[in-house]
C-alpha atoms as a PDB file:
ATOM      1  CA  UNK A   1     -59.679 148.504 124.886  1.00  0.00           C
ATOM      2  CA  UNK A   2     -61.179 145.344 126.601  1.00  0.00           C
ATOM      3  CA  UNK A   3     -64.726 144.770 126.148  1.00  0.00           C
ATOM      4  CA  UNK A   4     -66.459 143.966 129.115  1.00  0.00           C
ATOM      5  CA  UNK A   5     -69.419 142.009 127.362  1.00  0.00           C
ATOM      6  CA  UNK A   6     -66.912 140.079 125.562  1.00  0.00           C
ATOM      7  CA  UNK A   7     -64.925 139.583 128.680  1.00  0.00           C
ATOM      8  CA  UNK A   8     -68.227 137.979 130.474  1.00  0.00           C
ATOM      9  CA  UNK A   9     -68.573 135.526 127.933  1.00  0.00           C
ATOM     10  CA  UNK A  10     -65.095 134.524 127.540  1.00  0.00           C
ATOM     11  CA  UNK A  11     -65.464 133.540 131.296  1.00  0.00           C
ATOM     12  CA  UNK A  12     -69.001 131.813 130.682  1.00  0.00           C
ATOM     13  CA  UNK A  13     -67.592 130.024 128.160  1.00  0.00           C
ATOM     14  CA  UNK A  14     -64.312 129.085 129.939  1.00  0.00           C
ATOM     15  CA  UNK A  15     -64.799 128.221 133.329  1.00  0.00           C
ATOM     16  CA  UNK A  16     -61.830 126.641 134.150  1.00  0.00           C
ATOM     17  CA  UNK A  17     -59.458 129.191 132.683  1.00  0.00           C
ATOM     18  CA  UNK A  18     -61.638 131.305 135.008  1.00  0.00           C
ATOM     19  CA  UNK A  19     -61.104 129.120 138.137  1.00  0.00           C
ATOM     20  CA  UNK A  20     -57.377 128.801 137.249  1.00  0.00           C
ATOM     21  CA  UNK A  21     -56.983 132.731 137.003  1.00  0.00           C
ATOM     22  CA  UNK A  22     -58.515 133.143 140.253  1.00  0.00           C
ATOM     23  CA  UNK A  23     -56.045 130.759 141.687  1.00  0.00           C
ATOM     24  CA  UNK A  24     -53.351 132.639 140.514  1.00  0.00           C
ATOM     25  CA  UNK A  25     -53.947 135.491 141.849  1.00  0.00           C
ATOM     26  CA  UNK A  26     -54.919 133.935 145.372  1.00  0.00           C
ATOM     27  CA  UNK A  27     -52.120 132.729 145.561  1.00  0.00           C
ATOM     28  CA  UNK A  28     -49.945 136.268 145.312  1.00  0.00           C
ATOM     29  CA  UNK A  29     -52.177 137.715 147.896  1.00  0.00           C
ATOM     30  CA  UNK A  30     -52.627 134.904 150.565  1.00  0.00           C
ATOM     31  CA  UNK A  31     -48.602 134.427 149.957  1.00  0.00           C
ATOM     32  CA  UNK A  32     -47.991 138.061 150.573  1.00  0.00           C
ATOM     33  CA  UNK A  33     -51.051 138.629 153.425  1.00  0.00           C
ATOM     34  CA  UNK A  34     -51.251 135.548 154.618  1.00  0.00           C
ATOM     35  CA  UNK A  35     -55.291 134.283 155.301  1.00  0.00           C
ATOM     36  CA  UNK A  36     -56.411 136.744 157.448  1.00  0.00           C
ATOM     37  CA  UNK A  37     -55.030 139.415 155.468  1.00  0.00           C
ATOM     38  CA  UNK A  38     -55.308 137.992 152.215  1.00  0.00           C
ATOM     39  CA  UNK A  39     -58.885 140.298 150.540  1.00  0.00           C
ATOM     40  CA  UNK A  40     -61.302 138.461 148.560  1.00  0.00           C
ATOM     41  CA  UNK A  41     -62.485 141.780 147.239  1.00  0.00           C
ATOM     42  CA  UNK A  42     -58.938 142.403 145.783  1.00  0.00           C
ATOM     43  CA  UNK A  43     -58.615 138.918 144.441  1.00  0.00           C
ATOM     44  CA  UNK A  44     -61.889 139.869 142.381  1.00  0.00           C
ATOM     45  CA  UNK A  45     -60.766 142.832 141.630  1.00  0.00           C
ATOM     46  CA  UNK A  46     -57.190 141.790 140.247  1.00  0.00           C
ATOM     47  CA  UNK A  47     -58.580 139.155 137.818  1.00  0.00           C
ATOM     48  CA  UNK A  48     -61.898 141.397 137.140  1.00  0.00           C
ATOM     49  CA  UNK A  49     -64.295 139.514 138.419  1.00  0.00           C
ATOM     50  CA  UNK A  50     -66.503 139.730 141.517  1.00  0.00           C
ATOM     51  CA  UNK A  51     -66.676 138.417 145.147  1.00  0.00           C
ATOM     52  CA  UNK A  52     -69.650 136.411 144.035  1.00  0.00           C
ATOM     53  CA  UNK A  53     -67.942 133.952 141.379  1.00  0.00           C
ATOM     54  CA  UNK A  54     -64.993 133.590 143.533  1.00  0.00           C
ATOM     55  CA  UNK A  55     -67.554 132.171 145.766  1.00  0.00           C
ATOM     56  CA  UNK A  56     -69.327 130.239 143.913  1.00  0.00           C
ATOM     57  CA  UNK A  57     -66.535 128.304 142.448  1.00  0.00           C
ATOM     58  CA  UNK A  58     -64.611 128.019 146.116  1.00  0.00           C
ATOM     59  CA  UNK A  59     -67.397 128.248 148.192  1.00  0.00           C
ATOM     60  CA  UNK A  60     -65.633 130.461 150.965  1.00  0.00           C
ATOM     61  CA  UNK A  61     -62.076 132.368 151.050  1.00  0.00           C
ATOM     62  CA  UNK A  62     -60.902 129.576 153.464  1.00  0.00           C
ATOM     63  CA  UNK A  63     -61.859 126.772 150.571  1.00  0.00           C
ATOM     64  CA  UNK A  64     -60.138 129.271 148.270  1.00  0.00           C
ATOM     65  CA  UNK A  65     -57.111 128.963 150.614  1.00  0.00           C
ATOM     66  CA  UNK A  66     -57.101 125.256 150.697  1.00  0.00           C
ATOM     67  CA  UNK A  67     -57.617 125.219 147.256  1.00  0.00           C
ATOM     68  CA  UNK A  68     -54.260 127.449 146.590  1.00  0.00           C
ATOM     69  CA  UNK A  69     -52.388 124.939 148.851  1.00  0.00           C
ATOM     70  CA  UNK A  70     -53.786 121.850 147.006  1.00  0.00           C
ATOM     71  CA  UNK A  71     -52.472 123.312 143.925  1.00  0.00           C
ATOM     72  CA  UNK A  72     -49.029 124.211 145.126  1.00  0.00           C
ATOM     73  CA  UNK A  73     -47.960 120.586 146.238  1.00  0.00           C
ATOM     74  CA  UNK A  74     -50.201 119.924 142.811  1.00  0.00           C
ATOM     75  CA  UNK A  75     -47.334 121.972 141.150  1.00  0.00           C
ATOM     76  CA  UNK A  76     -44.140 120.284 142.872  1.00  0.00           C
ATOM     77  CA  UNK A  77     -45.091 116.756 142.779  1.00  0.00           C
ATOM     78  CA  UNK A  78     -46.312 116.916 139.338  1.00  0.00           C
ATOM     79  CA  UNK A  79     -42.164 118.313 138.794  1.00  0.00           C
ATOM     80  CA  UNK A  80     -41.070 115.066 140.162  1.00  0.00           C
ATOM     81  CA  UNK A  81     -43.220 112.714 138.449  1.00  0.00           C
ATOM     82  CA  UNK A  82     -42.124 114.629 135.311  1.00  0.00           C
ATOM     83  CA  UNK A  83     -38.532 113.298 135.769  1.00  0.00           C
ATOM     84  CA  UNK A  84     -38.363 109.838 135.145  1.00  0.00           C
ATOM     85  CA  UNK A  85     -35.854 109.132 138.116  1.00  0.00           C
ATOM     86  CA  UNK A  86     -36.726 105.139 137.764  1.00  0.00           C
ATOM     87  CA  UNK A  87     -34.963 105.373 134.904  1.00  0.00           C
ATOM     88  CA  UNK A  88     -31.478 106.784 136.595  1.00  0.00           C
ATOM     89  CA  UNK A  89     -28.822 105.042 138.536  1.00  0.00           C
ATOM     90  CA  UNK A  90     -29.736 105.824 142.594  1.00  0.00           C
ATOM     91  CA  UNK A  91     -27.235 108.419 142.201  1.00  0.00           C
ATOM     92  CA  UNK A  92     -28.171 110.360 139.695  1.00  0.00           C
ATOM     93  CA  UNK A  93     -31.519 110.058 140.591  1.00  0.00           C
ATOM     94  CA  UNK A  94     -31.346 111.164 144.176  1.00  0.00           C
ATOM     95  CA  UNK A  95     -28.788 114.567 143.236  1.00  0.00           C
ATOM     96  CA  UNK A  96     -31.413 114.966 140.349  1.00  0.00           C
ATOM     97  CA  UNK A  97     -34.311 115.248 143.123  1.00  0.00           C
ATOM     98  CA  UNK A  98     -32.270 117.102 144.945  1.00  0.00           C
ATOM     99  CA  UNK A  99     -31.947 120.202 142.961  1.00  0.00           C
ATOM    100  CA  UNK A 100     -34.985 119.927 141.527  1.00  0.00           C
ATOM    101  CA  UNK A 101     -36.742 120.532 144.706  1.00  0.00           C
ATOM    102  CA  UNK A 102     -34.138 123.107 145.181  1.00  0.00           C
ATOM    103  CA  UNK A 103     -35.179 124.963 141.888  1.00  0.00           C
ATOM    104  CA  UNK A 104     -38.487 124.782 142.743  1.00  0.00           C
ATOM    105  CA  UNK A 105     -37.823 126.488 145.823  1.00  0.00           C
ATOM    106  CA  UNK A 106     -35.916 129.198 144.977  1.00  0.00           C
ATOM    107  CA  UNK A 107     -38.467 129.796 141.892  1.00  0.00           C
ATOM    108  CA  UNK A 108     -41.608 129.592 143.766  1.00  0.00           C
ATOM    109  CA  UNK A 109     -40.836 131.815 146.828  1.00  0.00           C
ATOM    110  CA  UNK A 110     -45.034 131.847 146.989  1.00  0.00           C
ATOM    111  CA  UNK A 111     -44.993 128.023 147.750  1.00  0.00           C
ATOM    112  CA  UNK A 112     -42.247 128.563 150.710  1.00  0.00           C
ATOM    113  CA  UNK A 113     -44.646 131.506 152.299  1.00  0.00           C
ATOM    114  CA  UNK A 114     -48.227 129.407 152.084  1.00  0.00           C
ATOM    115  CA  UNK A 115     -46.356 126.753 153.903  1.00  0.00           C
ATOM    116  CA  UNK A 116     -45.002 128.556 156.258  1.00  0.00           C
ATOM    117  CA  UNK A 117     -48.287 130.008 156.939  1.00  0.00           C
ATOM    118  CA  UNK A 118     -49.900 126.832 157.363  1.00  0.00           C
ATOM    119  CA  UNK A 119     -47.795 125.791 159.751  1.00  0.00           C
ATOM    120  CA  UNK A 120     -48.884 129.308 161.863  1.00  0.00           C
ATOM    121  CA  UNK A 121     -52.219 127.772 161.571  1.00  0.00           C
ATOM    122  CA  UNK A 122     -50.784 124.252 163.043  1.00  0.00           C
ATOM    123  CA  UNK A 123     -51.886 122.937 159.366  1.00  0.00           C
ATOM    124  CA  UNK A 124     -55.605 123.162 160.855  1.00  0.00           C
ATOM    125  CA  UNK A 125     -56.879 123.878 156.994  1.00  0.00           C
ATOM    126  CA  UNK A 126     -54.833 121.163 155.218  1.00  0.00           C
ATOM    127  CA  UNK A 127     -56.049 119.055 157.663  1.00  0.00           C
ATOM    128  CA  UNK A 128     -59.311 119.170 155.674  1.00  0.00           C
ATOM    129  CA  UNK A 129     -57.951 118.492 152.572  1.00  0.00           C
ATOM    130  CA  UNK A 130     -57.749 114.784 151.379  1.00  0.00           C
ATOM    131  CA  UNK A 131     -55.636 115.742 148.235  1.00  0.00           C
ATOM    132  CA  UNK A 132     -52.627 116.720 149.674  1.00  0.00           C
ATOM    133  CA  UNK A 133     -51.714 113.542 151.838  1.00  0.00           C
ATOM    134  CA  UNK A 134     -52.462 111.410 148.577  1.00  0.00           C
ATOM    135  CA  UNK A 135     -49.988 114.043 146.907  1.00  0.00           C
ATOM    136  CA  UNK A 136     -47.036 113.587 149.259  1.00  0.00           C
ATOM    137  CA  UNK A 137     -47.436 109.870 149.827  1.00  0.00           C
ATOM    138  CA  UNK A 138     -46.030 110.267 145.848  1.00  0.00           C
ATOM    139  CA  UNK A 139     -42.673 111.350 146.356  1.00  0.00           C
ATOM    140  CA  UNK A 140     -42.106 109.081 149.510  1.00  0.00           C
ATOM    141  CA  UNK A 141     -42.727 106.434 146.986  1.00  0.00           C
ATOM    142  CA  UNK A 142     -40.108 107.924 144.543  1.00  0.00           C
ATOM    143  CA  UNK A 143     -37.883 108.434 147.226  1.00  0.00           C
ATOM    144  CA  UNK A 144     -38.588 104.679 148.761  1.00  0.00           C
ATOM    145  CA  UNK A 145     -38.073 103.058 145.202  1.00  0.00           C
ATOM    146  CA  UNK A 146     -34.282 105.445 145.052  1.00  0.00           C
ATOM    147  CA  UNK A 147     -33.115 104.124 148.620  1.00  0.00           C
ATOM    148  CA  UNK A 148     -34.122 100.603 147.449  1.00  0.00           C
ATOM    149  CA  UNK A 149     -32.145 100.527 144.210  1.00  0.00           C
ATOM    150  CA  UNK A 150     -29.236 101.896 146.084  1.00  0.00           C
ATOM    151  CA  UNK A 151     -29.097  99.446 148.421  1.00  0.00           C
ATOM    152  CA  UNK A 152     -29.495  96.760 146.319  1.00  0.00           C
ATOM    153  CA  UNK A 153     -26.312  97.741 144.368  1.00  0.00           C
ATOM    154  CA  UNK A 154     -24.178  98.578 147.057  1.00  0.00           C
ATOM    155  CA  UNK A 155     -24.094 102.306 147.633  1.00  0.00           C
ATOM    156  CA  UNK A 156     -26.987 103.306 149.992  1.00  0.00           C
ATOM    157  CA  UNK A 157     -26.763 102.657 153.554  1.00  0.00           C
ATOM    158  CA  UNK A 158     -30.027 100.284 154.755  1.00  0.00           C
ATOM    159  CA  UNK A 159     -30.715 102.485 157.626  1.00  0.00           C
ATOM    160  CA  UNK A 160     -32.324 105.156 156.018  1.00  0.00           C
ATOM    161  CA  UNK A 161     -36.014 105.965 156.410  1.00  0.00           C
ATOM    162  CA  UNK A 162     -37.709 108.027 153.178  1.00  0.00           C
ATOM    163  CA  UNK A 163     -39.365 110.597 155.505  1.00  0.00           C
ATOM    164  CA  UNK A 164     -36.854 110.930 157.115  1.00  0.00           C
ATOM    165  CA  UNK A 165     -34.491 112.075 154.106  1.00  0.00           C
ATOM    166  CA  UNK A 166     -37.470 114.291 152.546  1.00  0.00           C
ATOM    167  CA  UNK A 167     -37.312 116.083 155.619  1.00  0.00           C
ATOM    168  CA  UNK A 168     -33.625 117.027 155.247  1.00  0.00           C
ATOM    169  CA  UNK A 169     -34.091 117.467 151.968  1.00  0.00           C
ATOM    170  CA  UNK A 170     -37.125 119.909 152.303  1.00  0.00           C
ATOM    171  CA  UNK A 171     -35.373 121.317 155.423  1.00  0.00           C
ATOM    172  CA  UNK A 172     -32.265 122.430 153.240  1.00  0.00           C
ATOM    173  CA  UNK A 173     -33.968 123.517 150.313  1.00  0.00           C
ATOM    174  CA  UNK A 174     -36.587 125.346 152.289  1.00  0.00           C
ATOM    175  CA  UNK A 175     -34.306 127.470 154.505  1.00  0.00           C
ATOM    176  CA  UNK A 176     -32.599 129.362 152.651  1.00  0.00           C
ATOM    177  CA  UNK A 177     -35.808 130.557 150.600  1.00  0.00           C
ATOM    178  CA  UNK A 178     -37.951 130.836 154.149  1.00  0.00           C
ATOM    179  CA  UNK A 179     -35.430 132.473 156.264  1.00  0.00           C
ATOM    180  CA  UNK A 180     -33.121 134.438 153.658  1.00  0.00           C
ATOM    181  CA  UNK A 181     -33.975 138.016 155.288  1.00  0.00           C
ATOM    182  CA  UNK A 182     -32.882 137.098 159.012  1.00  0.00           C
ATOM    183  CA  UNK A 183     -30.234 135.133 157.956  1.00  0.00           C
ATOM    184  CA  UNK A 184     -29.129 137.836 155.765  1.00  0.00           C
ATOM    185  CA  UNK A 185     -29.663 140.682 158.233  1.00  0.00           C
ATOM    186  CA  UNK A 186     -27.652 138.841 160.471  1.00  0.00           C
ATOM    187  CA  UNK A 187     -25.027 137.749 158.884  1.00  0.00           C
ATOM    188  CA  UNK A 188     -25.235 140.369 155.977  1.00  0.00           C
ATOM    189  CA  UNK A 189     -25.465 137.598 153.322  1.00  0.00           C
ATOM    190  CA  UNK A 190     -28.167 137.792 150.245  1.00  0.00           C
ATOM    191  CA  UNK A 191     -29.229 134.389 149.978  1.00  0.00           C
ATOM    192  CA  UNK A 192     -30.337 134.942 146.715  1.00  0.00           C
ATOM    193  CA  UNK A 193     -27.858 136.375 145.207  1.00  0.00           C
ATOM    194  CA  UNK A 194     -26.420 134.353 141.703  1.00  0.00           C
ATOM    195  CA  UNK A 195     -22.551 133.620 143.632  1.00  0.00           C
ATOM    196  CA  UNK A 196     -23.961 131.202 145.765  1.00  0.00           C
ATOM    197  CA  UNK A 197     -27.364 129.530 143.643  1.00  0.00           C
ATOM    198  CA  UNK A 198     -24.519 126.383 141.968  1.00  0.00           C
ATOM    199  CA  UNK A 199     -22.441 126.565 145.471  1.00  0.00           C
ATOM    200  CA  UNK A 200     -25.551 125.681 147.894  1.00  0.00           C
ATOM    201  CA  UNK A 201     -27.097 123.770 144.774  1.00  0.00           C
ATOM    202  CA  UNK A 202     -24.208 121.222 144.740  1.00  0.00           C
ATOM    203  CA  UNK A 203     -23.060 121.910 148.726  1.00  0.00           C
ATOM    204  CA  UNK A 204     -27.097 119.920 149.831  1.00  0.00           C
ATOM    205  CA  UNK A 205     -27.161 117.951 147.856  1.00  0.00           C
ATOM    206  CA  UNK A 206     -23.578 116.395 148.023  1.00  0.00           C
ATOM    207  CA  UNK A 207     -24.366 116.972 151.927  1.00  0.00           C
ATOM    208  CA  UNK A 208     -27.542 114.767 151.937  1.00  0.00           C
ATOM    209  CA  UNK A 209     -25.766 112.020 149.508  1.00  0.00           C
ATOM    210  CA  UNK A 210     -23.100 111.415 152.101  1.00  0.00           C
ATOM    211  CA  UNK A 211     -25.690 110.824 154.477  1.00  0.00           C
ATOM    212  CA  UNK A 212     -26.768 108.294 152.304  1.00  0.00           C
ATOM    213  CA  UNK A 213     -24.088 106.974 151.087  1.00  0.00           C
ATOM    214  CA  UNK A 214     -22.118 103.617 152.257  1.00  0.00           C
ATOM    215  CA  UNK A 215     -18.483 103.635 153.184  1.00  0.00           C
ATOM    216  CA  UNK A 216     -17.755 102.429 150.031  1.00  0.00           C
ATOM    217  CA  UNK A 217     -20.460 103.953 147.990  1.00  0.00           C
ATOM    218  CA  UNK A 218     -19.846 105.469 144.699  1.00  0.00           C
ATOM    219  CA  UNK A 219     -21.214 109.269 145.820  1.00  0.00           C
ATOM    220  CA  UNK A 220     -19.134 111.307 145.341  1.00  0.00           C
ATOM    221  CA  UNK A 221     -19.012 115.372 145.608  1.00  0.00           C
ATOM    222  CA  UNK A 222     -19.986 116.755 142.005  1.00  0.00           C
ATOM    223  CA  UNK A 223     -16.934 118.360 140.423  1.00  0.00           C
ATOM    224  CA  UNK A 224     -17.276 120.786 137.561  1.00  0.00           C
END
């Protein structure tokens, strides 16, 4: 049985394994309840702690929000930077992006929901937040460096502007995670089912590679 003395000072003595617990379970209920419906009171409750030390290290349950969005582009950017694509041919590097970001996705079904909720509040709280435009100027700049080193050797068209291809990749990978119940109620499809996780894996990103690609560009379709 859990001592609650012993639990206290565990938190005293750890604040940011504190913090980061409080996070994590902010981030289930604003993903599920969005930020109106999202409760402080049972964020304290679920990581046993009170309304007042939720406070006091977020300040409000709208910093708390921001603060669950900071750390969700925290999460996917720190992904990229984790893998190494300077070190790839443009090719490799670009598919590798690819399905990382579509992993990511389909993993982290929370991340799809917060942003989608943002966007409900025409990004009026992210506006706030300084953090997350340095974040995402990141993978522009991994995304700038790919396009470069393809068109230096021949197989990326020149036309191609990095926002715009994070967009379409975002836009492909994020459907199907955002939208999977109407699509599936309409067309009686279950997105996430395992027969089609490789087939739309490999179907965006050889789709978005022959956007990029030049007429005689070496990007071709992944076989197996």
């Amino acid at each position: 049985m859990t001592n609650p003395t012993s639990e206290r000072e565990s938190r005293k003595n750890d604040p940011e394994k504190t913090r980061e617990d409080i996070l994590a379970v902010a981030t289930e209920e604003f993903a599920a309840f969005g930020l109106s419906g999202g409760r402080v009171d049972a964020i304290a409750e679920k990581t046993r702690t009170s309304k007042r030390m939720i406070y006091y290290y977020f300040g409000s349950k709208e910093d708390l929000y921001l603060a669950v969005l900071e750390k969700a582009y925290r999460k996917i950017r720190s992904l990229e930077a984790d893998l190494e694509l300077a070190g790839m041919p443009p090719v490799q590097a670009l598919r590798t992006l690819i399905t990382t970001t579509f992993d990511h996705d389909e993993k982290n079904p929370e991340f799809v929901r917060l942003v989608s909720i943002e966007n409900i509040h025409h990004a009026n709280h992210m506006k706030r937040s300084s953090e997350i435009g340095e974040l995402n100027i990141s993978v522009i700049r991994t995304i700038s460096d790919i396009l470069e080193r393809g068109r230096r050797d021949g197989t990326f068209r020149h036309d191609i502007d990095p926002i715009d291809l994070h967009m379409m990749i975002s836009a492909f990978c994020f459907f199907r995670v955002s939208n999977r119940y109407t699509f599936g109620t309409i067309f009686h499809r279950d997105l996430s089912a395992p027969e089609f996780y490789e087939r739309h894996r490999t179907m965006i990103a050889d789709a978005v590679l022959a956007y990029v690609t030049t007429r005689d560009g070496e990007a071709t379709p992944q076989t197996k």
